[in-house]
C-alpha atoms as a PDB file:
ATOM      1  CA  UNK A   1      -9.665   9.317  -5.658  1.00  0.00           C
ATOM      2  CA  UNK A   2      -9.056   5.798  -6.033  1.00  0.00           C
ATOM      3  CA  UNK A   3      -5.923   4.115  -5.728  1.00  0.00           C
ATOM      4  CA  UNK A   4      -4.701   0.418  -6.340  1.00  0.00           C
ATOM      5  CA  UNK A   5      -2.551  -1.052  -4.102  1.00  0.00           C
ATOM      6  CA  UNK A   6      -0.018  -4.525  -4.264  1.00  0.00           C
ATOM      7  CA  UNK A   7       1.117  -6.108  -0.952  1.00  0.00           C
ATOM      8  CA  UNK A   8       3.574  -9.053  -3.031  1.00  0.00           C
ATOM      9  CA  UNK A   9       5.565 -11.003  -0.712  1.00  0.00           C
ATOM     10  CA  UNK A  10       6.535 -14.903  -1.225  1.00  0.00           C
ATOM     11  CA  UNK A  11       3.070 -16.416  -0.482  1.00  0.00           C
ATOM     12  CA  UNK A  12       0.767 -14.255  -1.827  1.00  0.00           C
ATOM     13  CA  UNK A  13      -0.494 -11.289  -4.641  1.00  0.00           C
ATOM     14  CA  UNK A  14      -2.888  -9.379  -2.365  1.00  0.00           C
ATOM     15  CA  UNK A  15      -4.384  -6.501  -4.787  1.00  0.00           C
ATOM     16  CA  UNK A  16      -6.820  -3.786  -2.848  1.00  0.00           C
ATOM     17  CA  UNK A  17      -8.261  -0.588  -3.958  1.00  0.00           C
ATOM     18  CA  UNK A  18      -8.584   1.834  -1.107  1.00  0.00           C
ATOM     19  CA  UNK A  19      -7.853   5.794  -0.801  1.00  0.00           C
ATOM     20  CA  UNK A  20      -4.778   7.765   0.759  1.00  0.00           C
ATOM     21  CA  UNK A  21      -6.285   7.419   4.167  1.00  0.00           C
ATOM     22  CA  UNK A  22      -5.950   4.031   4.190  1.00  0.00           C
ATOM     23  CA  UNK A  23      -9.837   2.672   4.132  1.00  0.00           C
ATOM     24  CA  UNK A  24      -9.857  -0.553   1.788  1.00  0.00           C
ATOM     25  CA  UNK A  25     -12.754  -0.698  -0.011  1.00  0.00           C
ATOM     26  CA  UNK A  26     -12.334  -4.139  -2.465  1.00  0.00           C
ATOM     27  CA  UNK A  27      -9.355  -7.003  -2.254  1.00  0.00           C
ATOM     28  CA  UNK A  28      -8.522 -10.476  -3.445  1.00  0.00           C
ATOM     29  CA  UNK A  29      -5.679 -12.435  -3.014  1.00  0.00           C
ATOM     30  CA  UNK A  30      -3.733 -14.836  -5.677  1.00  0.00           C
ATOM     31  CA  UNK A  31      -1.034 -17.326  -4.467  1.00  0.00           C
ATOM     32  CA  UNK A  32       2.102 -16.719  -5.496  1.00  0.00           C
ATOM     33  CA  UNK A  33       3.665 -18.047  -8.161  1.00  0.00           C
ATOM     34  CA  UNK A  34       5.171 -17.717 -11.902  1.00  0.00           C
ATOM     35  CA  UNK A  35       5.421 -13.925 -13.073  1.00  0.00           C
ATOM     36  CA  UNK A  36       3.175 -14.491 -15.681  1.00  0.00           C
ATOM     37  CA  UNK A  37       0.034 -16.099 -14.199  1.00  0.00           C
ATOM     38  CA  UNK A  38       0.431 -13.334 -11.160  1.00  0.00           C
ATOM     39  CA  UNK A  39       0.636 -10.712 -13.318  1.00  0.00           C
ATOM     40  CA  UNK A  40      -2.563 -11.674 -15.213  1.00  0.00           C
ATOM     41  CA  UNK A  41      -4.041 -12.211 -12.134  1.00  0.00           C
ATOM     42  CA  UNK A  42      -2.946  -9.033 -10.906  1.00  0.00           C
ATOM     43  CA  UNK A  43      -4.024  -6.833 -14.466  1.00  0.00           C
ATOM     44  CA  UNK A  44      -7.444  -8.829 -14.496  1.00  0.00           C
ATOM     45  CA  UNK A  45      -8.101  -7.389 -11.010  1.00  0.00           C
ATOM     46  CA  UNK A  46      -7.504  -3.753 -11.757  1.00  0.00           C
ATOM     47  CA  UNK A  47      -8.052  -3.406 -15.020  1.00  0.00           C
ATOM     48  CA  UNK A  48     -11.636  -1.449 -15.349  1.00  0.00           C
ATOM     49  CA  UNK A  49     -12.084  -0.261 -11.482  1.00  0.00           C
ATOM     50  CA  UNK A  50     -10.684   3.287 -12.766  1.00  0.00           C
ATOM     51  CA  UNK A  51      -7.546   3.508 -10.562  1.00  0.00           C
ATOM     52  CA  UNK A  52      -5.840   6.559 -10.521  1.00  0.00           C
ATOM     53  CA  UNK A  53      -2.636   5.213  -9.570  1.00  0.00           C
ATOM     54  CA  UNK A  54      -0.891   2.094  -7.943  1.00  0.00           C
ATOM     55  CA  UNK A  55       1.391   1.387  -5.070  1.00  0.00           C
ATOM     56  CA  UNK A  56       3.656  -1.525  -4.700  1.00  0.00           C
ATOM     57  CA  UNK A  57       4.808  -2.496  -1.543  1.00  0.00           C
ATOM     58  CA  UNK A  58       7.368  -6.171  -2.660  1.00  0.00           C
ATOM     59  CA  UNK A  59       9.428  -8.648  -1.504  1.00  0.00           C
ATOM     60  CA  UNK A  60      12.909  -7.876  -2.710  1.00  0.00           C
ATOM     61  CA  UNK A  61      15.952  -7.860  -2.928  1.00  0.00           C
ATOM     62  CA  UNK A  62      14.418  -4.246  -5.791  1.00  0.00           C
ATOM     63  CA  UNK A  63      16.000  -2.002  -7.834  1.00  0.00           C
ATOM     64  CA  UNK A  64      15.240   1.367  -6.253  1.00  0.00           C
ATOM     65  CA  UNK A  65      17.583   3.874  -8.312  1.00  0.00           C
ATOM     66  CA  UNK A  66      15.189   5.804  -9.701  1.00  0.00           C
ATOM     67  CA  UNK A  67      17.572   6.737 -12.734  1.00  0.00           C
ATOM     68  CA  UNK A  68      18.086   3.148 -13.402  1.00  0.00           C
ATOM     69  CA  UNK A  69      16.246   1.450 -16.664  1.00  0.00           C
ATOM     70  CA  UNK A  70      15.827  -1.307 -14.419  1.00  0.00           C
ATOM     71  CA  UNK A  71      13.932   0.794 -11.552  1.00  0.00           C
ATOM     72  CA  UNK A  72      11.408  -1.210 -10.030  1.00  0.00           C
ATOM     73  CA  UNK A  73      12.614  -4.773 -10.835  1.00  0.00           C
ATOM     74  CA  UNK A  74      13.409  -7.707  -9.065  1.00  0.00           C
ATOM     75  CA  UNK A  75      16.570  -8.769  -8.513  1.00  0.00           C
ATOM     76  CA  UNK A  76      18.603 -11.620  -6.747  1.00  0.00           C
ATOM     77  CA  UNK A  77      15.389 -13.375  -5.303  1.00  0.00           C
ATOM     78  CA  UNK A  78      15.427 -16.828  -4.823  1.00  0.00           C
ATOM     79  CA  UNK A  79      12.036 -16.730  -6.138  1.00  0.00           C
ATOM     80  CA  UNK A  80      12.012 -18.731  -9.080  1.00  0.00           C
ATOM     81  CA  UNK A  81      11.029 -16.928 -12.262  1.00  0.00           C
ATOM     82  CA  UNK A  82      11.436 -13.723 -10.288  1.00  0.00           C
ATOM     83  CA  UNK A  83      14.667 -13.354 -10.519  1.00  0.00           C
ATOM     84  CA  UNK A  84      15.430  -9.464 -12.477  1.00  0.00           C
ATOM     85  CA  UNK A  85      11.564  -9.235 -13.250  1.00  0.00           C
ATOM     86  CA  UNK A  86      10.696  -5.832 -14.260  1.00  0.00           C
ATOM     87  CA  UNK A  87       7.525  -5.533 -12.001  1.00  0.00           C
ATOM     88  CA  UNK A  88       6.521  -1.795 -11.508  1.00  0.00           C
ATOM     89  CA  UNK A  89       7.342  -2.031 -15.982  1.00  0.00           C
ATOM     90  CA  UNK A  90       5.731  -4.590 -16.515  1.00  0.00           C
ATOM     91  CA  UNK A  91       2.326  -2.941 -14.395  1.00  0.00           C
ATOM     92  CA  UNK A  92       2.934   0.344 -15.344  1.00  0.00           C
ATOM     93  CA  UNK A  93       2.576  -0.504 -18.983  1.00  0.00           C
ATOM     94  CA  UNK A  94      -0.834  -2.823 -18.148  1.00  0.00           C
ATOM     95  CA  UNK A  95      -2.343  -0.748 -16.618  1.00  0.00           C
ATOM     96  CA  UNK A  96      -0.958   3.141 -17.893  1.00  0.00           C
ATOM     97  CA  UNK A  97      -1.327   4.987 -14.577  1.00  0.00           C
ATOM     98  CA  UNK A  98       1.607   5.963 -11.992  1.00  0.00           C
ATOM     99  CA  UNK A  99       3.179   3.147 -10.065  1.00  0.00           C
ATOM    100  CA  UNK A 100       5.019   3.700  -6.919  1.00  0.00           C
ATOM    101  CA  UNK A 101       7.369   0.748  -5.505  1.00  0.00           C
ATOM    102  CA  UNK A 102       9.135  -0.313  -2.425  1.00  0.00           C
ATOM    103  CA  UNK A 103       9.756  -2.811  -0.147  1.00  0.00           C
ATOM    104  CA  UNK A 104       7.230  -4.351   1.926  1.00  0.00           C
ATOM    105  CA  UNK A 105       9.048  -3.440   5.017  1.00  0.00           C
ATOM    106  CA  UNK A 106       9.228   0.380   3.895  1.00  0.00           C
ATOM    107  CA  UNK A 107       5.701   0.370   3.137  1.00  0.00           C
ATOM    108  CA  UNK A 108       4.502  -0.559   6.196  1.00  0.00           C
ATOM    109  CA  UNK A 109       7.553   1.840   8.204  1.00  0.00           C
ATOM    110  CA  UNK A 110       5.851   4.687   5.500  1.00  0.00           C
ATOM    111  CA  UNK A 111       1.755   3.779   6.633  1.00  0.00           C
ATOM    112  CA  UNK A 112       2.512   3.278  10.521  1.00  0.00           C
ATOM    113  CA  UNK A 113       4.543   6.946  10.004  1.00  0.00           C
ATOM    114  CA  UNK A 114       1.695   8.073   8.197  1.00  0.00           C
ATOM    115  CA  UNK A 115      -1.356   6.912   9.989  1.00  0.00           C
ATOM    116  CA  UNK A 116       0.210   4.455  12.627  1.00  0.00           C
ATOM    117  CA  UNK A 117       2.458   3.774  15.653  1.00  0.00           C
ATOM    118  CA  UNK A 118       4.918   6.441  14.327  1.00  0.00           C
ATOM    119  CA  UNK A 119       2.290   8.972  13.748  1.00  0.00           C
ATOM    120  CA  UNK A 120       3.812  11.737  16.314  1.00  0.00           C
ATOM    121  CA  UNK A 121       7.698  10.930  14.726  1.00  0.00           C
ATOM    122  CA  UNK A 122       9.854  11.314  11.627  1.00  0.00           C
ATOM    123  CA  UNK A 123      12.739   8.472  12.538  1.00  0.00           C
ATOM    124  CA  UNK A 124      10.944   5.358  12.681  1.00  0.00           C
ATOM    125  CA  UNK A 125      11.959   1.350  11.939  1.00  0.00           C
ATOM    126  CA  UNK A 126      10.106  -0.988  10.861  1.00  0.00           C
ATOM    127  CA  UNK A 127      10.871  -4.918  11.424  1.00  0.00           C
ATOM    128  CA  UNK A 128       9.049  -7.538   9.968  1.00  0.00           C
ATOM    129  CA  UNK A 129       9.995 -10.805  11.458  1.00  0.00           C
ATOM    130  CA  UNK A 130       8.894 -13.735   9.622  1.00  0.00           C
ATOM    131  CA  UNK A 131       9.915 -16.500   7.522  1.00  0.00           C
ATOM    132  CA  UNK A 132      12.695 -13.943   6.501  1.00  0.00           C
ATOM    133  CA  UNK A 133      13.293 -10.967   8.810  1.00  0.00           C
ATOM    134  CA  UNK A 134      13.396  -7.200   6.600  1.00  0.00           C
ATOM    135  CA  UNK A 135      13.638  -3.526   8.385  1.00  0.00           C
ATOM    136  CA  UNK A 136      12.329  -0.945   6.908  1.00  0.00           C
ATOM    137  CA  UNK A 137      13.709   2.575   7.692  1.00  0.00           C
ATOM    138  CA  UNK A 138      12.086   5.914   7.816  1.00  0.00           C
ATOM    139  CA  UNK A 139      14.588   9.212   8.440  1.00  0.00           C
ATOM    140  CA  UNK A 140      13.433  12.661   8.807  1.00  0.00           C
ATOM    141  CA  UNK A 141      10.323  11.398   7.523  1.00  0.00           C
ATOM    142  CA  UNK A 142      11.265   9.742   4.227  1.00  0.00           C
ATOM    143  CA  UNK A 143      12.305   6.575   3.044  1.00  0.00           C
ATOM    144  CA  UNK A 144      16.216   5.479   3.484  1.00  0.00           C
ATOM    145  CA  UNK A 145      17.225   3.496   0.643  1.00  0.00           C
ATOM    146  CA  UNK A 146      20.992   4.181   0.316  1.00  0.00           C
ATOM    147  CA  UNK A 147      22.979   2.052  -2.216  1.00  0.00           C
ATOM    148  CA  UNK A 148      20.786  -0.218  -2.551  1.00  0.00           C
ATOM    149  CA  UNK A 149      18.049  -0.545   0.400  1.00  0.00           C
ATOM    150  CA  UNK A 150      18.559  -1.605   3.559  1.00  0.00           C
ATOM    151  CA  UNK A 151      19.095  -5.364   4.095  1.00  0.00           C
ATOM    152  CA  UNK A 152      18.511  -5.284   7.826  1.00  0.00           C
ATOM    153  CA  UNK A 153      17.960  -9.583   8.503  1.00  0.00           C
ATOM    154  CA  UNK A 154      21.243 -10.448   7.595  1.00  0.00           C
ATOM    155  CA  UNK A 155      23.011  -8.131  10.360  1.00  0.00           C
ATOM    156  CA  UNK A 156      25.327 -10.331  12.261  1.00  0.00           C
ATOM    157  CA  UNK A 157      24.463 -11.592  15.759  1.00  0.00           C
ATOM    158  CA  UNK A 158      26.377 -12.979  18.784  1.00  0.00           C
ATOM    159  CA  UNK A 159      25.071 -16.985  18.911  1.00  0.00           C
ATOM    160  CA  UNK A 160      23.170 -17.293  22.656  1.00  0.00           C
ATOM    161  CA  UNK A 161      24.700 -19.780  24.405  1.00  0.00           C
ATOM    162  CA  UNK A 162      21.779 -22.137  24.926  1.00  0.00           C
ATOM    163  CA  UNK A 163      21.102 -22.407  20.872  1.00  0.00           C
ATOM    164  CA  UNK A 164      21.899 -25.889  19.214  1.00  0.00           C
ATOM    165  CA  UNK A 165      22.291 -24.144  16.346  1.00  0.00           C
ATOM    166  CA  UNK A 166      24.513 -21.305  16.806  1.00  0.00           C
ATOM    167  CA  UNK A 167      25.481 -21.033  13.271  1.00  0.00           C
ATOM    168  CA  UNK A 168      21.602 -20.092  12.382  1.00  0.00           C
ATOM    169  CA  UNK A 169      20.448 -21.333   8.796  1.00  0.00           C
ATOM    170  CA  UNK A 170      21.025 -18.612   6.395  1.00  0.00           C
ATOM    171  CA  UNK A 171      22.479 -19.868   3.044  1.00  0.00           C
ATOM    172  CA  UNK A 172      24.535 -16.863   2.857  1.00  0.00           C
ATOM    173  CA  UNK A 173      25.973 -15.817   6.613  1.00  0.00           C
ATOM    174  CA  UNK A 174      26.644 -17.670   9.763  1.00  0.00           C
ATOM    175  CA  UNK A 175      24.906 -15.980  12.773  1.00  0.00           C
ATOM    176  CA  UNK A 176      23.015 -13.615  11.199  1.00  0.00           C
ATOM    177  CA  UNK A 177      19.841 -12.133  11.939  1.00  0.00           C
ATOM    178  CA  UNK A 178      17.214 -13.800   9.921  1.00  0.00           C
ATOM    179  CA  UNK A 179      19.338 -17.072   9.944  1.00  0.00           C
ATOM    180  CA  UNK A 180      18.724 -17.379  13.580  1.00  0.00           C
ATOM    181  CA  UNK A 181      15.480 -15.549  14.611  1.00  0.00           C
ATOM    182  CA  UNK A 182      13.142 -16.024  11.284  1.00  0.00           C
ATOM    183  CA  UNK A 183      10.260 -18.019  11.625  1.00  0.00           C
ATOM    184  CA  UNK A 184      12.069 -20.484   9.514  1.00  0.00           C
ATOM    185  CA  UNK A 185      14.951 -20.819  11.612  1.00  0.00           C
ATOM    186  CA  UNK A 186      12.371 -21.179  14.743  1.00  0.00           C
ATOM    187  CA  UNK A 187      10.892 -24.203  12.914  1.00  0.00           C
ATOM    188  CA  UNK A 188      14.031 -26.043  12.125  1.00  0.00           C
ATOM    189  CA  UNK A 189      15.696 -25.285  15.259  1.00  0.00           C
ATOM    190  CA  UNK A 190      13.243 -27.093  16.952  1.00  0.00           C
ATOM    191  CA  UNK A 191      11.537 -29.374  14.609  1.00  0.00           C
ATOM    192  CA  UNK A 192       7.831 -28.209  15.254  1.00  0.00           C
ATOM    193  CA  UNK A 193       6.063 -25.398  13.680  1.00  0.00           C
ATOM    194  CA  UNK A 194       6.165 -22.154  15.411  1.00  0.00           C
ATOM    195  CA  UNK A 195       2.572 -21.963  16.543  1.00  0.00           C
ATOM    196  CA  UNK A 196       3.438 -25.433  18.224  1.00  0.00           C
ATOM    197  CA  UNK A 197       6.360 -24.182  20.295  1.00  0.00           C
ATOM    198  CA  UNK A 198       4.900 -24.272  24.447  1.00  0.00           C
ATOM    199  CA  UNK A 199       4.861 -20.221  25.851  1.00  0.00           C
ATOM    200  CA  UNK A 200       7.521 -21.526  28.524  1.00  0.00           C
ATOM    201  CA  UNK A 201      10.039 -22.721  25.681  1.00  0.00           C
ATOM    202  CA  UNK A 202      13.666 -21.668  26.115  1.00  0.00           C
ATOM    203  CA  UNK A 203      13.729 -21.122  22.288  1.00  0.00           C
ATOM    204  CA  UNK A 204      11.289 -17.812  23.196  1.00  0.00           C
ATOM    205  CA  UNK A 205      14.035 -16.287  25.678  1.00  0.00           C
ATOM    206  CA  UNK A 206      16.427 -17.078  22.632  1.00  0.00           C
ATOM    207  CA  UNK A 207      14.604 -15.482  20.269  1.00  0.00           C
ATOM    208  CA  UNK A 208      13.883 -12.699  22.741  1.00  0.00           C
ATOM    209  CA  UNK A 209      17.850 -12.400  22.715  1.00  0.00           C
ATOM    210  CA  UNK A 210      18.319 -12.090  19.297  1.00  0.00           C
ATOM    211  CA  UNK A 211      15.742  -9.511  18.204  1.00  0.00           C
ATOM    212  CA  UNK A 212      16.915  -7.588  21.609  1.00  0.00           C
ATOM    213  CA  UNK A 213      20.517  -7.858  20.136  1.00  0.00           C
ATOM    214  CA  UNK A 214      18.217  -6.249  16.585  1.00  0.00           C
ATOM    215  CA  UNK A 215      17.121  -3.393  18.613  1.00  0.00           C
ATOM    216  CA  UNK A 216      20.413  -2.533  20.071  1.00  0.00           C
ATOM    217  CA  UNK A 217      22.265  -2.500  16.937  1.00  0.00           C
ATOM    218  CA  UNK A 218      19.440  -0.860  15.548  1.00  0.00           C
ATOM    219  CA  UNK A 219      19.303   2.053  18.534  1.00  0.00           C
ATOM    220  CA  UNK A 220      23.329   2.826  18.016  1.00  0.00           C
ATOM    221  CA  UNK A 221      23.238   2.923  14.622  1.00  0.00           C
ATOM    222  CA  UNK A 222      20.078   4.677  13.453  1.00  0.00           C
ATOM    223  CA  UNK A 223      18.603   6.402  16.599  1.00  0.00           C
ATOM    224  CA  UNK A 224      15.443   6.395  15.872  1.00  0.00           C
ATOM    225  CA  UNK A 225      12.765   8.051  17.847  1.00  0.00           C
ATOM    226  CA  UNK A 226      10.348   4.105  17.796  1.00  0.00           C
ATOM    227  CA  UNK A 227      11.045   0.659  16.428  1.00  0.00           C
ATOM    228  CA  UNK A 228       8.370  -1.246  15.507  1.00  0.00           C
ATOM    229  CA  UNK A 229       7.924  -5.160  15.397  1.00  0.00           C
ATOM    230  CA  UNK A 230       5.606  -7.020  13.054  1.00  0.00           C
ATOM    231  CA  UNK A 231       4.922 -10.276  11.405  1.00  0.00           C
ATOM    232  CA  UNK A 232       4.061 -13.822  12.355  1.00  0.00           C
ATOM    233  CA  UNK A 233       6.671 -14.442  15.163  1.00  0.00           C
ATOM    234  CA  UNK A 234       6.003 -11.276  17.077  1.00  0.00           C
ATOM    235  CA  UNK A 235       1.839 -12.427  17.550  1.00  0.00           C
ATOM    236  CA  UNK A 236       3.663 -14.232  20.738  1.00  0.00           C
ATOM    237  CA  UNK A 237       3.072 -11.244  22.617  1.00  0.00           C
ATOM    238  CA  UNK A 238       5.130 -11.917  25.739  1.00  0.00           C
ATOM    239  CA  UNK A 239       8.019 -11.561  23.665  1.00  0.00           C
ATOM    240  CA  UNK A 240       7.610  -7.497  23.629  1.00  0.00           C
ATOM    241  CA  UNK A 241       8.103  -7.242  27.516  1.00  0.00           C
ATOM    242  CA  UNK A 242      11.379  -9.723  27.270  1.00  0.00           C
ATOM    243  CA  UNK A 243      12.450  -7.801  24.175  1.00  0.00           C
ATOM    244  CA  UNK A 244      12.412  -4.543  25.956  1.00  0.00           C
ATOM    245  CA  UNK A 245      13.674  -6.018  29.485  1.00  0.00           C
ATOM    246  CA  UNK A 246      16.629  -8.030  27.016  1.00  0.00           C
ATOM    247  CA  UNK A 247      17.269  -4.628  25.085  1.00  0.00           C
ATOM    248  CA  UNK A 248      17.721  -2.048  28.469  1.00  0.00           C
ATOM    249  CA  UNK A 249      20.097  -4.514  29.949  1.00  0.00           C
ATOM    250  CA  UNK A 250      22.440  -4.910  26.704  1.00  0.00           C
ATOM    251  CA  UNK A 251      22.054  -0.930  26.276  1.00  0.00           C
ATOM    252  CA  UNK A 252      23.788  -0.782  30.048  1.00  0.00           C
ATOM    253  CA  UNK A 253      22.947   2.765  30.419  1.00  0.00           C
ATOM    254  CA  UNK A 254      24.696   4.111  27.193  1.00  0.00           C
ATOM    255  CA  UNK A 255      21.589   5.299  25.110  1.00  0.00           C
ATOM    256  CA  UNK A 256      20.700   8.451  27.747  1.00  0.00           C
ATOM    257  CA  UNK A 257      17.384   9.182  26.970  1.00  0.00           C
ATOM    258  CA  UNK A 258      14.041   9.004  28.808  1.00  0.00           C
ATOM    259  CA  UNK A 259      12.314   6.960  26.110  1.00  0.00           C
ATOM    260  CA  UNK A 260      14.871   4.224  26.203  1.00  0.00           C
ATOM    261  CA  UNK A 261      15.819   4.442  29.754  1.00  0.00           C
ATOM    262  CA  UNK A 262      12.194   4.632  30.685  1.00  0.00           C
ATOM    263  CA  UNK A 263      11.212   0.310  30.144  1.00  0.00           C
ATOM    264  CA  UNK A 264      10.667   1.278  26.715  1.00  0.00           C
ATOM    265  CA  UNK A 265       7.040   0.110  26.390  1.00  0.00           C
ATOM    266  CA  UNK A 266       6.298   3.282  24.336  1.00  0.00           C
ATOM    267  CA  UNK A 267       9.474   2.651  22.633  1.00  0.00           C
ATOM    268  CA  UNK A 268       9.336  -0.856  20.859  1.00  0.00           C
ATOM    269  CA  UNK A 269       5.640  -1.550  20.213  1.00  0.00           C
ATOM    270  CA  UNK A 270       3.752  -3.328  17.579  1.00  0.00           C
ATOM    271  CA  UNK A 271       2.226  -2.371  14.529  1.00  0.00           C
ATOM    272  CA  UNK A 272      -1.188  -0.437  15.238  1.00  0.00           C
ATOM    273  CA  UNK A 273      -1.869  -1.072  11.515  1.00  0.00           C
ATOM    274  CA  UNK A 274      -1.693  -4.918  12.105  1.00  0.00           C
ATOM    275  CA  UNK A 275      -1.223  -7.266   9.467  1.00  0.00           C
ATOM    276  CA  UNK A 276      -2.853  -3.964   7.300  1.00  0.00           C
ATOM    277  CA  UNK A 277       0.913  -1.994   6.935  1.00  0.00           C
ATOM    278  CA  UNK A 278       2.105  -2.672   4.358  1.00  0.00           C
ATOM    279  CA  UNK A 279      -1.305  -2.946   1.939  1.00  0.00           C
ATOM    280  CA  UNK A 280      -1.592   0.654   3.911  1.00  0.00           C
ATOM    281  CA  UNK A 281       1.845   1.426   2.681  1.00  0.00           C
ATOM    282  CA  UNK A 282       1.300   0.462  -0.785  1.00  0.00           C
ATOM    283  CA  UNK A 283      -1.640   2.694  -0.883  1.00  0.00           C
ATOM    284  CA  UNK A 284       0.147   5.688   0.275  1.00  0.00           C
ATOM    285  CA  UNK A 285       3.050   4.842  -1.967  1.00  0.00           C
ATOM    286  CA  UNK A 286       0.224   5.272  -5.336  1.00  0.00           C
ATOM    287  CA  UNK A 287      -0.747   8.744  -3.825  1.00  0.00           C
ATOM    288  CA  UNK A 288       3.029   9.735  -3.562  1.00  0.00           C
ATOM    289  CA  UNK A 289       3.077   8.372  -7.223  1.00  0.00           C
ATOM    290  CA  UNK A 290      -0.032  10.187  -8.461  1.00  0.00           C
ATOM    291  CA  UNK A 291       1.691  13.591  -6.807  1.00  0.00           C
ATOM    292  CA  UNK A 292       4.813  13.028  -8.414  1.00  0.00           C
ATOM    293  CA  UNK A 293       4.088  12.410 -11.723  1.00  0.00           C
END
């Protein structure tokens, strides 16, 4: 079986073809950019390595309704050009085989449930904290979309004390979650870029706030059984032990259970997929697709 998989996010078109177990086998990368050049990109890629089917694992805000004529489409982005583009459509009709789509961030909550971090549980979230912030959510061992799909970066936060910029830098919400702990917000916070920022900075105990706040709100609303933290931001690695330390003492005992109550090191881990998860995801998303069609 061979499967074709799209990881699109804001910087790059990364096309693979790989199997339902994950192994990669071929990929190339495209920068992103206009709908049309990345879609011939993409097509010239695929077209003649006999796929059987293709996952898409993209930057959003997507039309997931299923009954919808506009299933698998773009919507709201600030991206330009990709604003309502009909991309699963648009690939499906290239390239005539099945084409499953979601989010990035449910992509790589579906591969580290699947073959992951989350491989032993059913309730899993996954957080991708980068130049925007995204959750993905798995529940009883399926993907949560809802009404639309989860837009977990722009929950609201309490501002920490010692920020200068309390407000955050979301052009949509004060204080919330991806306005004040994206890599973005990092950068222009401080005025450096993030790999520049000392291990001893106070904006690391501030950012170890915030995404401890995440996990709270996270724990009392969803429950799941692991939360996982990806992307860019969380390659500081001392940030796990502050984000679990931050997380118990904001719980204050209310969340009774021995894998919360226990440091939590089991509890909130990174991705074992890596920077893989969501090209992972996308490949599991075209077997789902070739199943279901």
């Amino acid at each position: 079986m061979r499967l074709g998989a799209l990881e699109a996010s804001g910087r790059r078109m990364l096309c693979a073809i790989g199997n339902e177990r994950g192994r990669v086998i071929e990929k190339q990368e495209f920068p992103t950019g206009l709908p049309e050049q990345n879609i011939a990109d993409i097509v010239g890629f695929f077209q003649g390595k006999r796929i059987d089917a293709l996952g898409i694992g993209s930057f959003g805000p997507l039309n997931l309704d299923p009954k919808s004529k506009d299933y698998g489409s773009l919507t709201t982005t600030p991206k330009p050009g990709w604003e309502n583009f009909p991309l699963r459509r648009t690939l499906w009709e290239a390239l005539d085989v099945p084409v499953g789509i979601d989010t990035d961030v449910d992509a790589a909550a579906l591969a580290e449930v699947e073959l992951g971090a989350g491989k032993n549980v059913d309730t899993l979230v996954y957080y991708n904290i980068s130049n925007g912030i995204g959750g993905g959510v798995m529940v009883t061992g399926r993907l949560h979309h809802g009404l639309v799909h989860p837009e977990m970066g722009h929950m609201l936060l309490r501002p920490d004390p010692r920020d200068p910029e309390p407000k955050g830098f979301c052009p949509y919400h004060d204080g919330c979650l991806e306005g004040l702990a994206g890599k973005t917000a990092i950068e222009k916070r401080w005025g450096i870029p993030l790999e520049d920022l000392p291990a001893d900075h106070v904006g690391w105990d501030i950012e170890a706030d915030y995404l401890a706040q995440m996990c709270v709100n996270t724990i009392v609303m969803l429950s799941p059984e692991r939360i996982v933290l990806g992307g860019p931001v969380m390659r500081q690695l001392s940030l796990f032990d502050r984000i679990r330390k931050l997380t118990t003492e904001k719980l204050n005992g209310y969340v009774a259970h021995k894998d919360v109550t226990g440091g939590m090191k089991g509890y909130i881990v990174p991705p074992a997929l890596g920077e893989n998860a969501v090209l992972t995801g996308a490949l599991l998303l075209a077997f789902d697709a070739l199943k279901n069609q």
